[in-house]
C-alpha atoms as a PDB file:
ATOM      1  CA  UNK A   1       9.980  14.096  -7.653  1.00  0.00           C
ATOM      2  CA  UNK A   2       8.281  13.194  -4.155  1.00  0.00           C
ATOM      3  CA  UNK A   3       8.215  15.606  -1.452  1.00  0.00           C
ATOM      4  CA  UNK A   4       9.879  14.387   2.013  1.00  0.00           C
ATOM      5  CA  UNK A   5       6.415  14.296   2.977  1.00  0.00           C
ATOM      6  CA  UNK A   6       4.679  12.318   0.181  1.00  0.00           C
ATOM      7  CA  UNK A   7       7.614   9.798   0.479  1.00  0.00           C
ATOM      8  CA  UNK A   8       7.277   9.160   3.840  1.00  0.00           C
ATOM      9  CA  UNK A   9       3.593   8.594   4.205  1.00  0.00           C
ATOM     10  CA  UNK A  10       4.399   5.816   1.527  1.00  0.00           C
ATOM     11  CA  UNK A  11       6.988   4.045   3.378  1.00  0.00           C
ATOM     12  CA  UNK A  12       4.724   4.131   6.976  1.00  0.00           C
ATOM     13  CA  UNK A  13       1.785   2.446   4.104  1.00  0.00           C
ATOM     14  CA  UNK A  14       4.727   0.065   2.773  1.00  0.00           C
ATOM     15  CA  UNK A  15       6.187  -3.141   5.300  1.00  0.00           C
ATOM     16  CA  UNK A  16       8.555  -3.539   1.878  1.00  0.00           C
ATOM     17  CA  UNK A  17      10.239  -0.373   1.325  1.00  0.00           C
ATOM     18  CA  UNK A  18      10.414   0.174   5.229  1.00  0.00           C
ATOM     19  CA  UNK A  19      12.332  -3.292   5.419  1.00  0.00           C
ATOM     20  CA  UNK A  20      14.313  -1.828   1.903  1.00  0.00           C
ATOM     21  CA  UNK A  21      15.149   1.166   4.331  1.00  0.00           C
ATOM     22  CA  UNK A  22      15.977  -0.728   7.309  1.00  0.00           C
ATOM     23  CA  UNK A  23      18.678  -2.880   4.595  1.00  0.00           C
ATOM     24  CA  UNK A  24      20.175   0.747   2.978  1.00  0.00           C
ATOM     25  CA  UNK A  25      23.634   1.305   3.848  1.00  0.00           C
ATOM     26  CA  UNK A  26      23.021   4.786   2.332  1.00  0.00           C
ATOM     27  CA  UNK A  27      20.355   6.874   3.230  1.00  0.00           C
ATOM     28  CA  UNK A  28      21.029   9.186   0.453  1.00  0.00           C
ATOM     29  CA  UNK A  29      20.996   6.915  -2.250  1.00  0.00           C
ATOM     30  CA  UNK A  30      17.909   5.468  -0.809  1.00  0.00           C
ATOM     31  CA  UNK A  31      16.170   8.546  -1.448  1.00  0.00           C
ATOM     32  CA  UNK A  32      17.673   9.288  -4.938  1.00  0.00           C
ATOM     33  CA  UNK A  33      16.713   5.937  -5.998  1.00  0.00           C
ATOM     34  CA  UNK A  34      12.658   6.534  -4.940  1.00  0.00           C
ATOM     35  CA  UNK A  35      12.735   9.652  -6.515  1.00  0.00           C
ATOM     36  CA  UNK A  36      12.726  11.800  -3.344  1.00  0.00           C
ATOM     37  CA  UNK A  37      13.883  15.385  -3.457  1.00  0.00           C
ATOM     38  CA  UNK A  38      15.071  15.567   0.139  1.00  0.00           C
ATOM     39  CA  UNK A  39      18.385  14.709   1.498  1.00  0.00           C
ATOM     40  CA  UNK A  40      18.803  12.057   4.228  1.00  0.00           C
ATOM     41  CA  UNK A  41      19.805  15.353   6.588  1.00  0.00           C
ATOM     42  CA  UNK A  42      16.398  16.764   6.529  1.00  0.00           C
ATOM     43  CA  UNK A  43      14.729  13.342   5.761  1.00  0.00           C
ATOM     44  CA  UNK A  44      16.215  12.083   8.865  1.00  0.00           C
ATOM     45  CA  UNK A  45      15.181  15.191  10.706  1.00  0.00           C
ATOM     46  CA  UNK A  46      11.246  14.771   9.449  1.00  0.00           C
ATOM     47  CA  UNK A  47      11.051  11.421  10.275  1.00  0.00           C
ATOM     48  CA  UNK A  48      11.852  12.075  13.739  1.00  0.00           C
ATOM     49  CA  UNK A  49       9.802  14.777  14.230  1.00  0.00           C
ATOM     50  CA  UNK A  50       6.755  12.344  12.645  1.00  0.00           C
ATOM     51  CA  UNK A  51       7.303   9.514  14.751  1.00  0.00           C
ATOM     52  CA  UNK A  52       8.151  11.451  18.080  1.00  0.00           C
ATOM     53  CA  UNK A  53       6.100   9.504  20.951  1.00  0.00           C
ATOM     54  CA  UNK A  54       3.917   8.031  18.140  1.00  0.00           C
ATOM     55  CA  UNK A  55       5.654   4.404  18.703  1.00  0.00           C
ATOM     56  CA  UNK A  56       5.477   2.349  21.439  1.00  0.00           C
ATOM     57  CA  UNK A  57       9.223   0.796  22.320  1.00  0.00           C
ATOM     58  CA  UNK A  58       8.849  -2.387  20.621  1.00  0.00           C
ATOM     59  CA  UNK A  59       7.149  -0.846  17.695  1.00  0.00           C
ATOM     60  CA  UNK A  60      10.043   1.729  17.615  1.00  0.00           C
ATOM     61  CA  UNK A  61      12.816  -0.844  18.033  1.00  0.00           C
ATOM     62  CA  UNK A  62      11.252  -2.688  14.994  1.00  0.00           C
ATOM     63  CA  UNK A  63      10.762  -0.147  13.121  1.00  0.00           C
ATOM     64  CA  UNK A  64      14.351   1.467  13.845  1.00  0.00           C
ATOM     65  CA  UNK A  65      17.325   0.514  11.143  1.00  0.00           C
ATOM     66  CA  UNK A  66      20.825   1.269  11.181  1.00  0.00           C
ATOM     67  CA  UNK A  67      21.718   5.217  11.851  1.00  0.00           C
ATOM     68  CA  UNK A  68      23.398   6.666   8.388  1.00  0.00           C
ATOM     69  CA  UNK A  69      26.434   8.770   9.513  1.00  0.00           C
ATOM     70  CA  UNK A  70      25.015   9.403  13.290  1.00  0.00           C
ATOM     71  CA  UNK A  71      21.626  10.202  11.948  1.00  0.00           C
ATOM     72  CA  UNK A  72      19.104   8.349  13.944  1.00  0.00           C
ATOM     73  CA  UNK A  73      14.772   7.677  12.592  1.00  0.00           C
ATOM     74  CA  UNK A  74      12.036   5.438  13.234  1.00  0.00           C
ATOM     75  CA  UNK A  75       9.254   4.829  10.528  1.00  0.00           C
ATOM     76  CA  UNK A  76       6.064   3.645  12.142  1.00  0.00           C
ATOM     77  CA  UNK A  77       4.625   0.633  10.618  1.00  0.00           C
ATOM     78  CA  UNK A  78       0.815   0.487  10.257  1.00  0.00           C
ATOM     79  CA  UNK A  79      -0.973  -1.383  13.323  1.00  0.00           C
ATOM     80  CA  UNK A  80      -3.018  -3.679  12.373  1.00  0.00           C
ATOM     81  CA  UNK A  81      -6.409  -4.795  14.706  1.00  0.00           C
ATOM     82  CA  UNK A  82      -6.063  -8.101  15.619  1.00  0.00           C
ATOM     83  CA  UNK A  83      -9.694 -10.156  16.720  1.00  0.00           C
ATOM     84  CA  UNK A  84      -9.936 -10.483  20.434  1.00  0.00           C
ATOM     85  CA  UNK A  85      -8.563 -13.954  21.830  1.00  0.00           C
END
């Protein structure tokens, strides 16, 4: 099983299970299905303590799916440098 910790560094590394969790209607089974040991109370609670002031708006709004049951997260998605215009 994946610590809370473990599994979210791979979904900030992952654009397809962040757009997998942005889809899940249940955060729960989300986790049970990757094998995580948390539940989506304390998940929920990590991730928002990780990402606190670490995303710009847009990047949080992007990044932001539907709240399970009132809880509320933001993954950050890896920036990637783009060449000067």
């Amino acid at each position: 099983m994946k610590t809370m910790e473990e599994f979210y560094k791979e979904i900030t590394e992952s654009k397809a299970l962040q757009e997998e969790l942005q889809q899940a209607a249940d955060l729960e089974a989300f986790l049970q299905q990757h094998d995580c040991a948390a539940d989506a109370k304390k998940f929920a609670a990590f991730v928002r303590t990780q990402s606190e002031g670490e995303l710009e708006d847009d990047a949080a709004a992007a990044a932001a799916g539907g709240g399970w049951k009132g809880l509320d997260y933001h993954i950050p998605t890896p920036v990637t440098p783009q060449a000067p215009v």
